[in-house]
Protein backbone atom coordinates (compact mmCIF):
# COMPACT_ATOMS: atom_id res chain seq x y z
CA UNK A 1 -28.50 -62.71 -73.79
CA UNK A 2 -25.74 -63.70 -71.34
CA UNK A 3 -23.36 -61.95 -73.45
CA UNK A 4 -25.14 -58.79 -73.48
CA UNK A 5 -24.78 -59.07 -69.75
CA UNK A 6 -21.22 -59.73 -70.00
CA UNK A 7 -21.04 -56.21 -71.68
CA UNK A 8 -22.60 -54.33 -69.56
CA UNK A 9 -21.09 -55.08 -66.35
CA UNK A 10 -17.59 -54.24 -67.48
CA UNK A 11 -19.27 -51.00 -68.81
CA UNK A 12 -20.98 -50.18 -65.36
CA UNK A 13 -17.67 -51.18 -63.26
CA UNK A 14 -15.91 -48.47 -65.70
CA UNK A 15 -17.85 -46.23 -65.55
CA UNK A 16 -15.88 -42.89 -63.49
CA UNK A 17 -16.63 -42.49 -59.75
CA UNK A 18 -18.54 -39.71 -60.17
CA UNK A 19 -21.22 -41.51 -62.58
CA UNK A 20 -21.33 -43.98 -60.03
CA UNK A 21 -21.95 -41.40 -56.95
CA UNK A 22 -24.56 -40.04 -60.06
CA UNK A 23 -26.26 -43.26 -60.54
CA UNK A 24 -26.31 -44.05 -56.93
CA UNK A 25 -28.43 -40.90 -55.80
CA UNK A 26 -30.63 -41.08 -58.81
CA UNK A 27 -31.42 -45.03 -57.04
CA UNK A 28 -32.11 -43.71 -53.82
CA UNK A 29 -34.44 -41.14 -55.62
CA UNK A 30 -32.63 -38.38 -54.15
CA UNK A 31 -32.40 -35.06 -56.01
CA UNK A 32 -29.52 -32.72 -55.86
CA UNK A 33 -31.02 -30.18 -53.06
CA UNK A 34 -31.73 -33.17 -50.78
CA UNK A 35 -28.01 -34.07 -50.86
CA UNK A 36 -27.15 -30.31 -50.47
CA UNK A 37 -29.03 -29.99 -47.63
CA UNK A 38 -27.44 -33.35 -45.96
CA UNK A 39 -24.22 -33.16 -46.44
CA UNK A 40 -24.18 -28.77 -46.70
CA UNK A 41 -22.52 -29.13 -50.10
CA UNK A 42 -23.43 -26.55 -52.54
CA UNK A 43 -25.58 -27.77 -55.82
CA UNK A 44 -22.94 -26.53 -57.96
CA UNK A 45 -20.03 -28.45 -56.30
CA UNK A 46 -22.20 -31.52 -56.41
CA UNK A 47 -22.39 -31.44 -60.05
CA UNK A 48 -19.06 -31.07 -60.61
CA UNK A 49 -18.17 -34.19 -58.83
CA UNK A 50 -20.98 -36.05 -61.04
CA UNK A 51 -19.05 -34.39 -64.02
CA UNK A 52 -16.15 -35.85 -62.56
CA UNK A 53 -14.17 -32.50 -62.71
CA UNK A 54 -12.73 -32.39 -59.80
CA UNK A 55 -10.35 -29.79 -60.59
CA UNK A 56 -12.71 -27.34 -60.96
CA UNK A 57 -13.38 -27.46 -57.26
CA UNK A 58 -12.08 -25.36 -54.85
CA UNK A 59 -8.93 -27.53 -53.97
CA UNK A 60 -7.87 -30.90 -53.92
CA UNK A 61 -9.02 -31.29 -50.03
CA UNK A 62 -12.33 -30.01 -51.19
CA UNK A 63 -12.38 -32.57 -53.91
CA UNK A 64 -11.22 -35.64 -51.83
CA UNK A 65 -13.73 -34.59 -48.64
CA UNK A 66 -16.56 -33.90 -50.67
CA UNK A 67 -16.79 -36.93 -52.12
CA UNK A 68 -15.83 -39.40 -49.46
CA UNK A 69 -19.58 -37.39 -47.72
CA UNK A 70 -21.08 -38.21 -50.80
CA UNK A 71 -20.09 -41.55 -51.15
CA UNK A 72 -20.56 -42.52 -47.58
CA UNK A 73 -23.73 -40.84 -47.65
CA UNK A 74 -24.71 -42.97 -50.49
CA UNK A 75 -23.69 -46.74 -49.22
CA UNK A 76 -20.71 -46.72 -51.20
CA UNK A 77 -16.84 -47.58 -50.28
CA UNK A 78 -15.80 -44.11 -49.54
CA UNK A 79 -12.13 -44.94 -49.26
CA UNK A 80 -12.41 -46.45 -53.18
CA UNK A 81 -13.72 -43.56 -54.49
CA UNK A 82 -11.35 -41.21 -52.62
CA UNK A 83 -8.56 -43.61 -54.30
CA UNK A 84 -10.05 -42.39 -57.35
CA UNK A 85 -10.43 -38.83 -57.04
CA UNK A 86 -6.80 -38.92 -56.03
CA UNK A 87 -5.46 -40.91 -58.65
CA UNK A 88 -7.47 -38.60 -61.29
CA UNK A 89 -5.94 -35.59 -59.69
CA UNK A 90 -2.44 -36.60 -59.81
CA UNK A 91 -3.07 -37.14 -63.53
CA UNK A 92 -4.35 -33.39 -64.11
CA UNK A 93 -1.97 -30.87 -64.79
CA UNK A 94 -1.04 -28.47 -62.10
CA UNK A 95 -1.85 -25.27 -64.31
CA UNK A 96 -5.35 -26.78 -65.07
CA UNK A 97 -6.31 -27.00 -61.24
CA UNK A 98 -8.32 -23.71 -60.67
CA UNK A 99 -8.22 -22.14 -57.23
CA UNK A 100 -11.69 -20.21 -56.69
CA UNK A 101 -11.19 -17.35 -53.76
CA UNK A 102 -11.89 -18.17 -49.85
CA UNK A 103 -15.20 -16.63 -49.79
CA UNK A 104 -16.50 -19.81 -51.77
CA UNK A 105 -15.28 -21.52 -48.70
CA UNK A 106 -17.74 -24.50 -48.33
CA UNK A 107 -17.15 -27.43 -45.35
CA UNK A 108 -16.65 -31.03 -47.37
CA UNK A 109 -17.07 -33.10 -44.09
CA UNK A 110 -20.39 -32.18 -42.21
CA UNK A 111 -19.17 -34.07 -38.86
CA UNK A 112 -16.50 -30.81 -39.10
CA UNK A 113 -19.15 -28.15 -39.53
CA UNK A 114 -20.20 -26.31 -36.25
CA UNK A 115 -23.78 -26.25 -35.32
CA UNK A 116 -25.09 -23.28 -34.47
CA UNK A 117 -25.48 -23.82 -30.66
CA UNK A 118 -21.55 -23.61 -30.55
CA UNK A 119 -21.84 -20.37 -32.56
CA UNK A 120 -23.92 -18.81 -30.45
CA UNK A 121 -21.98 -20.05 -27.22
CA UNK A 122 -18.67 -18.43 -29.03
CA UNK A 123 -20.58 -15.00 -29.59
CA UNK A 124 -21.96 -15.04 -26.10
CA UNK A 125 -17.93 -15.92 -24.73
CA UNK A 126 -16.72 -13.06 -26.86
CA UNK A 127 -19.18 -10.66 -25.44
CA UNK A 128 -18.51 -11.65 -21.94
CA UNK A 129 -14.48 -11.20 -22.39
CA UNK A 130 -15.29 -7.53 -24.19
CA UNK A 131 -17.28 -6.28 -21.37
CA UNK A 132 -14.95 -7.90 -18.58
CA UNK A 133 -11.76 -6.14 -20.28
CA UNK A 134 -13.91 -2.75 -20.53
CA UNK A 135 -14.47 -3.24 -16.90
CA UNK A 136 -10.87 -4.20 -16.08
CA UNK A 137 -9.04 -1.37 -18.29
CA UNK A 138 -11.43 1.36 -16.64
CA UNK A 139 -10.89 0.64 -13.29
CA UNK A 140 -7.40 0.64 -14.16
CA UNK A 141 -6.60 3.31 -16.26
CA UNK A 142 -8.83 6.04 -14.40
CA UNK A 143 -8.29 7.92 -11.52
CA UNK A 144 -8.30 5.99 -8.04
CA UNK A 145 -11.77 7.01 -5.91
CA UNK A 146 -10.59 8.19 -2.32
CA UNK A 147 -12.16 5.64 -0.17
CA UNK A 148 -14.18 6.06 3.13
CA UNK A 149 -12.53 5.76 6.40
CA UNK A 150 -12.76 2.75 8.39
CA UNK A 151 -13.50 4.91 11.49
CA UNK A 152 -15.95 7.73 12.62
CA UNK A 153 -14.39 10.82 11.90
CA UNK A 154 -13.23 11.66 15.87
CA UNK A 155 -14.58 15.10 16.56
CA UNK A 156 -11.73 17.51 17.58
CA UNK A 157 -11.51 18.36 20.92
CA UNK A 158 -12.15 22.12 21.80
CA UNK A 159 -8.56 23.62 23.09
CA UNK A 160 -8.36 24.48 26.65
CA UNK A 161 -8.80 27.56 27.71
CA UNK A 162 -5.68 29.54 28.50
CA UNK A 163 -4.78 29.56 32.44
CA UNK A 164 -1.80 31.53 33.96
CA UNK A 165 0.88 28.52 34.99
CA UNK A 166 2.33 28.73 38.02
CA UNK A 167 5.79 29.98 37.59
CA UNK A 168 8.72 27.46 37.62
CA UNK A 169 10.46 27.44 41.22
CA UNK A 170 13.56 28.57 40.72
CA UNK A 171 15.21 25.83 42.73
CA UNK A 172 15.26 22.04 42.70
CA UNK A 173 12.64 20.34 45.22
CA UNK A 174 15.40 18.89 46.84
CA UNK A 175 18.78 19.92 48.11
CA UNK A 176 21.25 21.58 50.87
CA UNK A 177 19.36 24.77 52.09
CA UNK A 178 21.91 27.28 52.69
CA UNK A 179 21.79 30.55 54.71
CA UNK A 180 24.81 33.14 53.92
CA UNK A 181 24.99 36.62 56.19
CA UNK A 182 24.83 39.73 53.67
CA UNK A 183 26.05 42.09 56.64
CA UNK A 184 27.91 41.21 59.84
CA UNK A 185 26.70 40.47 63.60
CA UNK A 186 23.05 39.24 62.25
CA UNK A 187 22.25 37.06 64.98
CA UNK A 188 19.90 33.74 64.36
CA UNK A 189 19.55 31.04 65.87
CA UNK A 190 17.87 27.29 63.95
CA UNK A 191 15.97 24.95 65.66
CA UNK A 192 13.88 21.79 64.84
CA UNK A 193 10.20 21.00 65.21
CA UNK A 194 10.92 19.39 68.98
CA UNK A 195 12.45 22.70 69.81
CA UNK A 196 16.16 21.23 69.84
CA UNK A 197 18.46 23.62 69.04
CA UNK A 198 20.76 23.19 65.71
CA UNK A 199 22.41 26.32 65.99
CA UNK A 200 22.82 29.68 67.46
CA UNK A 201 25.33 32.24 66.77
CA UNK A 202 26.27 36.00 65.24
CA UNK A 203 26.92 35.54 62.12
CA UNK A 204 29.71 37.28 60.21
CA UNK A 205 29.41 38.61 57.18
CA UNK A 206 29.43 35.93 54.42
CA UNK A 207 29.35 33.44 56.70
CA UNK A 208 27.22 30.24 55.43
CA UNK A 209 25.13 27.82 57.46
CA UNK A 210 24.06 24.56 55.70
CA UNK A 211 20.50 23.17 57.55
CA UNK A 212 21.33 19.32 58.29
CA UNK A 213 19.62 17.39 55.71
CA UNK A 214 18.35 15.28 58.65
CA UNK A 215 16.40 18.13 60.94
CA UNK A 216 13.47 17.44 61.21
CA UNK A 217 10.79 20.24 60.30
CA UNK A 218 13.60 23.10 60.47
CA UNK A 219 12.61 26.14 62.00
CA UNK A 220 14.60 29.64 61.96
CA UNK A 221 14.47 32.87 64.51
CA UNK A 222 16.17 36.03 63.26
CA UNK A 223 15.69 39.41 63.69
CA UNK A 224 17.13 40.35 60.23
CA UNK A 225 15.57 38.44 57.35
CA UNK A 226 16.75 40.89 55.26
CA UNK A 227 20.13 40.49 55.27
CA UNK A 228 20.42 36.53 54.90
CA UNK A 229 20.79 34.85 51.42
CA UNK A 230 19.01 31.66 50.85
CA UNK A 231 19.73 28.89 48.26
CA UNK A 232 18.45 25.30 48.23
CA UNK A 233 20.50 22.73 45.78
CA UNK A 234 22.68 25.48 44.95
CA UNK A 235 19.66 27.93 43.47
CA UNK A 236 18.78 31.16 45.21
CA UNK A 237 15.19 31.72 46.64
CA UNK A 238 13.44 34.83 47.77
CA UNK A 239 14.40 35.94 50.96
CA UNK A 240 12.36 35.46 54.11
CA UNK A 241 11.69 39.25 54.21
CA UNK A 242 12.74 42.35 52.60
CA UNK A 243 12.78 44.07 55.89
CA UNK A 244 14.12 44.31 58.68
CA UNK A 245 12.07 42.96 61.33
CA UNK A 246 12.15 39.51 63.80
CA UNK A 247 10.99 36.20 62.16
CA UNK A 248 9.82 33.15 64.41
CA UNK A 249 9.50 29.61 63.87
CA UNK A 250 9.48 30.17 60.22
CA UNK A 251 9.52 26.68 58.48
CA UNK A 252 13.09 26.34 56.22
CA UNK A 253 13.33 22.97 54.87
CA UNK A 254 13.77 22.61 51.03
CA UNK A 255 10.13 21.86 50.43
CA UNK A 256 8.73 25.37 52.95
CA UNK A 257 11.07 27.37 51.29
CA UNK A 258 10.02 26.61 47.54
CA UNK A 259 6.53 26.65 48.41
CA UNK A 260 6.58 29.73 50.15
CA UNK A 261 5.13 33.08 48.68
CA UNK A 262 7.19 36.20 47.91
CA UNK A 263 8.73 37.66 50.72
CA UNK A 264 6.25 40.69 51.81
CA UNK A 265 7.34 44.34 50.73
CA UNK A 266 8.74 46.59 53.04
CA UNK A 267 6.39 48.78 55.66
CA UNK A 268 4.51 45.32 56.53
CA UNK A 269 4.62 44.39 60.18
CA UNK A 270 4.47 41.20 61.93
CA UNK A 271 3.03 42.89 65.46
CA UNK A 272 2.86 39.01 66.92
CA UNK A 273 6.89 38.07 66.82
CA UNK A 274 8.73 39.26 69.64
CA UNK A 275 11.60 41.42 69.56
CA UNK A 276 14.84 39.25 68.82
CA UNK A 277 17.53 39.36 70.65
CA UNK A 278 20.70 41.42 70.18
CA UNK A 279 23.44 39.67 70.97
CA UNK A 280 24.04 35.65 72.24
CA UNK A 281 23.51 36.40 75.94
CA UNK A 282 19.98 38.04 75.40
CA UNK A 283 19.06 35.23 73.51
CA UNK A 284 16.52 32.95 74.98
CA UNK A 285 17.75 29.54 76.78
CA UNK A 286 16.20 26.86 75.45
């Protein structure tokens, strides 16, 4: 009896890994589909290891990591039976080792296999970057949208209507005013606002008489208007007539003389000035 025992021990211990992995399961009471459904091993895959042909499996990391999940599954030293499948690998010949294609693609190590939360999560992440680069590559590939202004549109303002401007004096505002005798022995005599006399003469023809810059209020008394040439800063003005009649206390600073109108056209009287004097001696003393 003991020696029957003897003989079956060495028998059991030699028996190949996958007989063991075989005879394991079949203890447990587990049937093929259970351990397909643990460990996601195909039934087909799992009977090939129980075979012990190895070779036929997809590939020797198929091989090794489907049965170190079986074994561990099973209570057994996983890194033993890996040893095996190894060591009965190395012994096959290359050229019997059959390759199936990658579609048969099956995971030997469930702890590697996905679940399908992350799946989902992936999908839902690859969605997200589609629509975002739709979004991204529209804005920038089409045409620019003109944006609002910032600002109320400011309504135009209606253009004023056309008015005659006053012409341009002719002269500067400022300056010497100068009074030049177009025809000889015009007699006039220039006086300031006080009634102080500046000057009083016949004046020859072409003769010049620059109004002191200092008078104040200028005044001039001449019984031909006509014939004297004005200028202020060196520009001509109209004269104070363009007749020959007698002017009184007409104002000829730089400022009266710009600001005065035209001088009046002949045939107009001025009934109210007296009759000037002809010569120095009828002029009035003052």
């Amino acid at each position: 009896m003991v020696a029957e025992e003897q003989d079956v021990a060495p028998a059991a211990q030699a028996a190949a890994i996958g007989g063991r992995l075989k005879a394991a399961r079949e203890a447990k009471e587990l049937s093929l589909a259970d351990v397909s459904s643990d460990l996601r091993i195909s039934k087909r895959h799992l009977e090939m290891i129980e075979d012990d042909d190895f070779v036929s499996l997809p590939a020797r990391t198929y091989a090794i990591g489907f049965t170190r999940s079986y074994a561990r599954m099973l209570g057994l030293d996983e890194h033993a039976a890996v040893d095996e499948v190894r060591a009965i690998l190395d012994d096959a010949s290359e050229d019997t080792f059959r390759r199936t294609p990658i579609n048969t693609f099956e995971p030997g190590d469930p702890a590697r296999v996905p679940t399908s939360a992350v799946g989902w999560v992936s999908a839902a992440a690859v969605i997200l970057l589609l629509i975002g680069g739709f979004i991204f590559y529209r804005g920038f590939l089409s045409p620019a949208e003109t944006l609002p202004p910032l600002t109320e549109p400011q309504a135009e303002a209606p253009a004023a209507p056309a008015t005659a401007s006053a012409p341009a004096p002719s002269a500067a505002a400022t300056g010497p005013v100068v009074f030049t005798a177009q025809d000889g022995g015009i007699w006039v005599k220039f006086y300031d606002a006080d009634g102080r006399q500046l000057m009083q003469k016949q004046m020859a023809k072409g003769e010049s008489y620059t109004v002191p810059a200092e008078a104040k209020g200028p005044q001039v008394w001449t019984g031909r208007p006509d014939a004297l040439a004005i200028t202020v800063g060196g520009r001509p003005v109209p004269p104070l007539s363009n007749q020959e009649k007698v002017v009184k206390d007409i104002p000829v600073s730089a400022e009266a003389l710009l600001a005065r109108p035209a001088a009046p056209s002949a045939g107009e009287a001025s009934p109210s000035a007296p009759a000037a004097p002809t010569s120095p001696t009828a002029a009035p003393a003052t």
